[in-house]
Protein backbone atom coordinates (compact mmCIF):
# COMPACT_ATOMS: atom_id res chain seq x y z
CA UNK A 1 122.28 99.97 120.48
CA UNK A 2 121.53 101.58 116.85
CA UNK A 3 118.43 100.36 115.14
CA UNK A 4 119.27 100.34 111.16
CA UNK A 5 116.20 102.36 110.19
CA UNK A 6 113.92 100.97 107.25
CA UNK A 7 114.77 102.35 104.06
CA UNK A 8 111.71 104.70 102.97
CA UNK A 9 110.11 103.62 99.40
CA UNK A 10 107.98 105.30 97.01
CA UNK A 11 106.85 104.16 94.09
CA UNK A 12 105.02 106.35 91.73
CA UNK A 13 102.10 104.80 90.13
CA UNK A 14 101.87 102.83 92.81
CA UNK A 15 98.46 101.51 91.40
CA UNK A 16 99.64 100.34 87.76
CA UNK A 17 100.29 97.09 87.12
CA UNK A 18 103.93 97.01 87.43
CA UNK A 19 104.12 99.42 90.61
CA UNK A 20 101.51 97.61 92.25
CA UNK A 21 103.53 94.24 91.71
CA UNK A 22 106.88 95.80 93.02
CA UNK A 23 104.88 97.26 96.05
CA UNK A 24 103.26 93.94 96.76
CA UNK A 25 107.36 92.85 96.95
CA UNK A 26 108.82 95.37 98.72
CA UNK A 27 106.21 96.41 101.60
CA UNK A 28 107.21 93.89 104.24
CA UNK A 29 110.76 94.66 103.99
CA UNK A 30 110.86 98.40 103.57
CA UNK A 31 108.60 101.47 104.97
CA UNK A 32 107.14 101.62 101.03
CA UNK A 33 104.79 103.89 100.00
CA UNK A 34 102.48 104.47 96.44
CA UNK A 35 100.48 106.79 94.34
CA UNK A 36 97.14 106.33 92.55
CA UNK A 37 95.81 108.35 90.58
CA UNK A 38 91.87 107.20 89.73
CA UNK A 39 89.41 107.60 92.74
CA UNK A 40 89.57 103.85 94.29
CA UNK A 41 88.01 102.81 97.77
CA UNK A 42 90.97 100.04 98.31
CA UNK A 43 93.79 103.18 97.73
CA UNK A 44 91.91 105.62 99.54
CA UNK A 45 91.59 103.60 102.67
CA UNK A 46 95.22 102.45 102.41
CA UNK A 47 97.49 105.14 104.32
CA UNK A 48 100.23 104.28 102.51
CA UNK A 49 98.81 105.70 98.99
CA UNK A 50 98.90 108.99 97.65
CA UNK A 51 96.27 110.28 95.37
CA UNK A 52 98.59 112.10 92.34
CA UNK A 53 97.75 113.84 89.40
CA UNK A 54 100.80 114.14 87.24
CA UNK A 55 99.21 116.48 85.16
CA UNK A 56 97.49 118.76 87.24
CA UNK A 57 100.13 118.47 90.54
CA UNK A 58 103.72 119.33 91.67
CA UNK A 59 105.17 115.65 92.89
CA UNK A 60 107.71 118.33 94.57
CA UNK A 61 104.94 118.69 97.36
CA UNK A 62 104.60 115.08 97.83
CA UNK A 63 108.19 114.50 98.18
CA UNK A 64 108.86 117.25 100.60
CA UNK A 65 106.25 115.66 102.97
CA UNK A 66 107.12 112.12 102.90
CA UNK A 67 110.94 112.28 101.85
CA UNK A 68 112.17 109.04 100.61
CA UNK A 69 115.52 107.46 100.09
CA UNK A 70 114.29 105.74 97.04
CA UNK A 71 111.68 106.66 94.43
CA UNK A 72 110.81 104.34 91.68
CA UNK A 73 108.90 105.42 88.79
CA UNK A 74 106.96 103.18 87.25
CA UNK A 75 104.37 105.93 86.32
CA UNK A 76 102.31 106.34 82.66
CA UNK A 77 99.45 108.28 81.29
CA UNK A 78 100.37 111.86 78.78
CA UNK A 79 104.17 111.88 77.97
CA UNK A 80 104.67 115.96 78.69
CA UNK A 81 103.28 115.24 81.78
CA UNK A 82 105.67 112.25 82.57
CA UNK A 83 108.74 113.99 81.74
CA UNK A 84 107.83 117.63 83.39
CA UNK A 85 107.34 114.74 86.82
CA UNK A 86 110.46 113.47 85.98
CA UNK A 87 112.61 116.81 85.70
CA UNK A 88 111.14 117.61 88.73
CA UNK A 89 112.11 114.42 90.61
CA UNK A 90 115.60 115.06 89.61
CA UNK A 91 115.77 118.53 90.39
CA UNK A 92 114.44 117.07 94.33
CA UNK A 93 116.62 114.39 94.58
CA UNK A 94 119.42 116.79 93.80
CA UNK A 95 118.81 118.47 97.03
CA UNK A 96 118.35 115.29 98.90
CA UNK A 97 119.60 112.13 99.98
CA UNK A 98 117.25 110.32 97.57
CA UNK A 99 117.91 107.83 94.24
CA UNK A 100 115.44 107.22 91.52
CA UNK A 101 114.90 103.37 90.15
CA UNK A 102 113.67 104.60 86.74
CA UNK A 103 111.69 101.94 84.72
CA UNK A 104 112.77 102.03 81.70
CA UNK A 105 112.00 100.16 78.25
CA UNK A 106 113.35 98.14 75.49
CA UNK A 107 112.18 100.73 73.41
CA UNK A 108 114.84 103.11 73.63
CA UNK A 109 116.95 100.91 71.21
CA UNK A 110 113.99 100.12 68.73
CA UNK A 111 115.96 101.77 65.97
CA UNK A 112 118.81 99.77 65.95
CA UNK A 113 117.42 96.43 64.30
CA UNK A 114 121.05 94.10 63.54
CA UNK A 115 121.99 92.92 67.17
CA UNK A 116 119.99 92.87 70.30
CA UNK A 117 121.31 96.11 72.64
CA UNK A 118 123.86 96.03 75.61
CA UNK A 119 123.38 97.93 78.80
CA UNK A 120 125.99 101.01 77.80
CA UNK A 121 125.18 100.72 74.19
CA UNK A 122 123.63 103.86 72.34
CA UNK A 123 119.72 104.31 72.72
CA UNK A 124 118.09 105.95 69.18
CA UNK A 125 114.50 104.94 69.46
CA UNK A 126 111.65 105.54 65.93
CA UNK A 127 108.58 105.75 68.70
CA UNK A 128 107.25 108.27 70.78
CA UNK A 129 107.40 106.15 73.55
CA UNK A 130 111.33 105.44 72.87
CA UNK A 131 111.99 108.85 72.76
CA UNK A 132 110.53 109.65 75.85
CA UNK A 133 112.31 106.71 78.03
CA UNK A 134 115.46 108.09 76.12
CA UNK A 135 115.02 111.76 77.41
CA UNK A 136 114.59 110.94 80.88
CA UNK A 137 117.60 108.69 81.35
CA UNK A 138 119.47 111.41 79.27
CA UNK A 139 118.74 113.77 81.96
CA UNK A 140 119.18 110.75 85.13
CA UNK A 141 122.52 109.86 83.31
CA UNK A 142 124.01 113.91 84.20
CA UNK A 143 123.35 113.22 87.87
CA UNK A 144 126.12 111.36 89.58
CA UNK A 145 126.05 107.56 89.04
CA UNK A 146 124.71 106.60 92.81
CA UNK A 147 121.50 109.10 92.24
CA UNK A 148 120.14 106.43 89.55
CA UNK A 149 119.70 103.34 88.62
CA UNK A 150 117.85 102.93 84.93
CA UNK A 151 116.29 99.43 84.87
CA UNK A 152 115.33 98.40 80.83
CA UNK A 153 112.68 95.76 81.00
CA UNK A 154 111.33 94.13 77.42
CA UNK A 155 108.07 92.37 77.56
CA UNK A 156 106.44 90.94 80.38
CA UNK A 157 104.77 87.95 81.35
CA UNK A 158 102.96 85.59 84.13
CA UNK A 159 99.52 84.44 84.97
CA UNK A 160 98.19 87.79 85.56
CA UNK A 161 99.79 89.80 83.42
CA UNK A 162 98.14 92.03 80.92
CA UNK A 163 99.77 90.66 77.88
CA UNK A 164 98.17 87.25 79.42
CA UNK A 165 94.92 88.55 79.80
CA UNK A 166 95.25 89.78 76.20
CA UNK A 167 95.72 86.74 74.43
CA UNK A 168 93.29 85.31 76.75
CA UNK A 169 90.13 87.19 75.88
CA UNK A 170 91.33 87.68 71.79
CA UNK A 171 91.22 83.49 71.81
CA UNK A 172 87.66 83.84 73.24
CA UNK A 173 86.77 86.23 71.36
CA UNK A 174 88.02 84.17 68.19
CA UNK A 175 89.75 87.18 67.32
CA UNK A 176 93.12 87.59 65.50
CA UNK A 177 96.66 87.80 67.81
CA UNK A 178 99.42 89.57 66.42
CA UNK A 179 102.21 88.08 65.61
CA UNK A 180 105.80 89.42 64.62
CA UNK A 181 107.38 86.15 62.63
CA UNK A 182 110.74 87.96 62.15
CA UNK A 183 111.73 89.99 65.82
CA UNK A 184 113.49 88.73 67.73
CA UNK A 185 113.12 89.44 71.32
CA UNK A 186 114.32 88.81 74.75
CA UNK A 187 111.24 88.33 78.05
CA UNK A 188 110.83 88.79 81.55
CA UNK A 189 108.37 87.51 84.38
CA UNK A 190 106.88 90.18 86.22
CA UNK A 191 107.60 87.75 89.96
CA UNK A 192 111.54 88.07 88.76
CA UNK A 193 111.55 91.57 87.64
CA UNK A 194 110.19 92.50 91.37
CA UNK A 195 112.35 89.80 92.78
CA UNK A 196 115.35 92.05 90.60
CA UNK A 197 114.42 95.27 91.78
CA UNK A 198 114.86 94.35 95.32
CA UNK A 199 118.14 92.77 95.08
CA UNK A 200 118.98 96.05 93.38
CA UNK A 201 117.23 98.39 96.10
CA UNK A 202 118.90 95.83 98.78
CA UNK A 203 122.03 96.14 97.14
CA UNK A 204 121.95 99.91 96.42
CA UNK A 205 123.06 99.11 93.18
CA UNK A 206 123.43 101.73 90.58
CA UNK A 207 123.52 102.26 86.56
CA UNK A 208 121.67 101.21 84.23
CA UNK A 209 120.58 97.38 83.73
CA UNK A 210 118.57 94.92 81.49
CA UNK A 211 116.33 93.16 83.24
CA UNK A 212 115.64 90.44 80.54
CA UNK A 213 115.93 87.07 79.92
CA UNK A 214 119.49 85.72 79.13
CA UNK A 215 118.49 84.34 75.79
CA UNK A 216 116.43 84.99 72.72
CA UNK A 217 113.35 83.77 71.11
CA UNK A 218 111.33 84.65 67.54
CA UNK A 219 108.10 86.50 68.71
CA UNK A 220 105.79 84.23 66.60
CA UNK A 221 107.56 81.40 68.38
CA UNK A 222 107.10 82.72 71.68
CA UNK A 223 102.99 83.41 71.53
CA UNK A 224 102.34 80.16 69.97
CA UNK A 225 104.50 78.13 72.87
CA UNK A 226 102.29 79.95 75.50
CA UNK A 227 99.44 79.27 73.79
CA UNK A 228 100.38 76.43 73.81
CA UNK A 229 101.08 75.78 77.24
CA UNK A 230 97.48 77.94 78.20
CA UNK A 231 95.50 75.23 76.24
CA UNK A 232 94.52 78.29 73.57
CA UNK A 233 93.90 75.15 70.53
CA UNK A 234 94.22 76.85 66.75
CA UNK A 235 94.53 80.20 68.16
CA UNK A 236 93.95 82.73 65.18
CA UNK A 237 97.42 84.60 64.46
CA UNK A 238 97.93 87.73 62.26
CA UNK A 239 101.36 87.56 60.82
CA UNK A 240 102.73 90.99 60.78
CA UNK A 241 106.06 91.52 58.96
CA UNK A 242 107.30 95.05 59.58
CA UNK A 243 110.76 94.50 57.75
CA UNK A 244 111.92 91.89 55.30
CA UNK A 245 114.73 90.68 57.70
CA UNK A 246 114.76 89.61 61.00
CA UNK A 247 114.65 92.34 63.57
CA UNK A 248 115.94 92.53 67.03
CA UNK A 249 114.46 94.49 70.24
CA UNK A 250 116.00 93.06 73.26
CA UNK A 251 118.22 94.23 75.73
CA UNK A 252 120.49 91.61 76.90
CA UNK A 253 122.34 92.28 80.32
CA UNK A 254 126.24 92.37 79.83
CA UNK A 255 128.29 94.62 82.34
CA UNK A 256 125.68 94.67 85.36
CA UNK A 257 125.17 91.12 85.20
CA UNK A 258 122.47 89.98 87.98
CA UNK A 259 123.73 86.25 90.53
CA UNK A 260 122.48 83.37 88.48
CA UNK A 261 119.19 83.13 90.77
CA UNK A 262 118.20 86.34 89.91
CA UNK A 263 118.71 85.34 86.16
CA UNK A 264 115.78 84.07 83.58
CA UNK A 265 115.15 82.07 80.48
CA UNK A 266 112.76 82.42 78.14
CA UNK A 267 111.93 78.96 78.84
CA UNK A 268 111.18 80.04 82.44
CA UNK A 269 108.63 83.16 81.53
CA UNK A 270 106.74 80.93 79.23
CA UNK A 271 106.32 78.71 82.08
CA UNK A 272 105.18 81.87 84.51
CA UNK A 273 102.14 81.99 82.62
CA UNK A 274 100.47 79.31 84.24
CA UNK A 275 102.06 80.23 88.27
CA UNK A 276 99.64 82.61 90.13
């Protein structure tokens, strides 16, 4: 009798706040793995993290010792050093029987301000940080369509999130939050985006999909409702208008649609706020 062997996960920057989330999700179903990359007790006792410097190592070496089926970068810190890592991911899993879940942004569409963005829609991004995402799935979009999958995630949310904490310790400190009255914008919860990744793993989907809520919401409107809904009373908002029309950055999922209980609403992510 064959024993189905547990797919082998790493996730690289294991220790950030998303990776740490999706390894949290993943480790009791798959043989998952994570790097760090600041000295930490907790990581350095775990045998399942990697201490990896992206901008003074070769994530070649680490591959070629553990070799994974899946690698999911959900890395950040200097932006040569993040794409020289990713070139050289792609260049391994070339060789190998490996696909890379890249974690992508809204950002790559945060030039185009008329419509909220589609899954196979054209990325032109004004910030460094859009340009970036952009290169890398250039270069994962010449592989062959089962190497990849690009997952585009807007904002995200929940109790312990760091846009929580945020607003949080601005409202104590009776400090101003900004606000964007005219973007419009599409959320996530950080429990459904890891709940989303491992349909996709368990799935072995592939291509590129938005991993946002189904609807929209104004970003001023969206704050004040989970202030709201934290208790923050007369919370101190800076109104920031970077246009003199309304703006949208959202990526709405279309053609790789998710099954309904894998969907969200903005109404839903508000609500995550308060759920440890």
């Amino acid at each position: 009798m064959k024993f189905k062997t547990l797919k082998k996960i790493l996730i690289i920057g294991g220790s950030g706040f998303i990776g740490n989330a999706l390894y949290k999700e993943l480790n009791s179903y798959f043989d998952t793995y994570g790097t760090y990359h600041t000295d930490n007790d907790f990581y350095e006792r775990n045998q399942k993290f990697f201490q990896y410097d992206m901008e003074l190592e070769d994530i070649s070496i680490l591959l070629d010792n553990l070799k994974p089926s899946i690698i999911i970068s959900a890395i950040r810190g200097n932006f040569n050093a993040q794409l020289d890592a990713h070139y050289r991911i792609i260049q391994w899993i070339k060789k190998h029987r490996c696909k890379l879940i890249f974690m992508s942004s809204a950002n790559v569409f945060d030039s185009f301000s008329n419509y909220p963005s589609y899954e196979y829609d054209k990325t032109l991004s004004e910030s460094v940080y859009g340009k970036l995402k952009i290169k890398i799935e250039n270069a994962l979009m010449r592989l062959p369509s089962h190497k990849y999958v690009i997952a585009r995630v807007p904002m995200i949310f929940g109790s312990t999130t760091p846009r929580v904490q945020e607003l949080k310790t601005l409202y104590d400190l009776k400090a101003a939050i900004e606000v964007f009255p005219n973007v419009i914008i599409n959320v996530t919860s950080i429990a459904k985006l890891t709940q989303q990744i491992h349909y996709i793993i368990n799935r072995s989907k592939k291509g590129i999909f938005h991993l946002g809520s189904t609807d929209l919401i104004y970003h001023l409107d969206l704050i004040t409702e989970i202030c709201d809904i934290l208790q923050l009373e007369n919370p101190i908002f800076k109104q920031v208008f970077d246009s003199n029309n309304d703006r949208y950055l959202a990526v709405l999922p279309k053609d790789n649609t998710l099954p309904k209980n894998l969907q969200i609403t903005t109404k839903e992510v508000i609500s995550s706020v308060l759920v440890n």
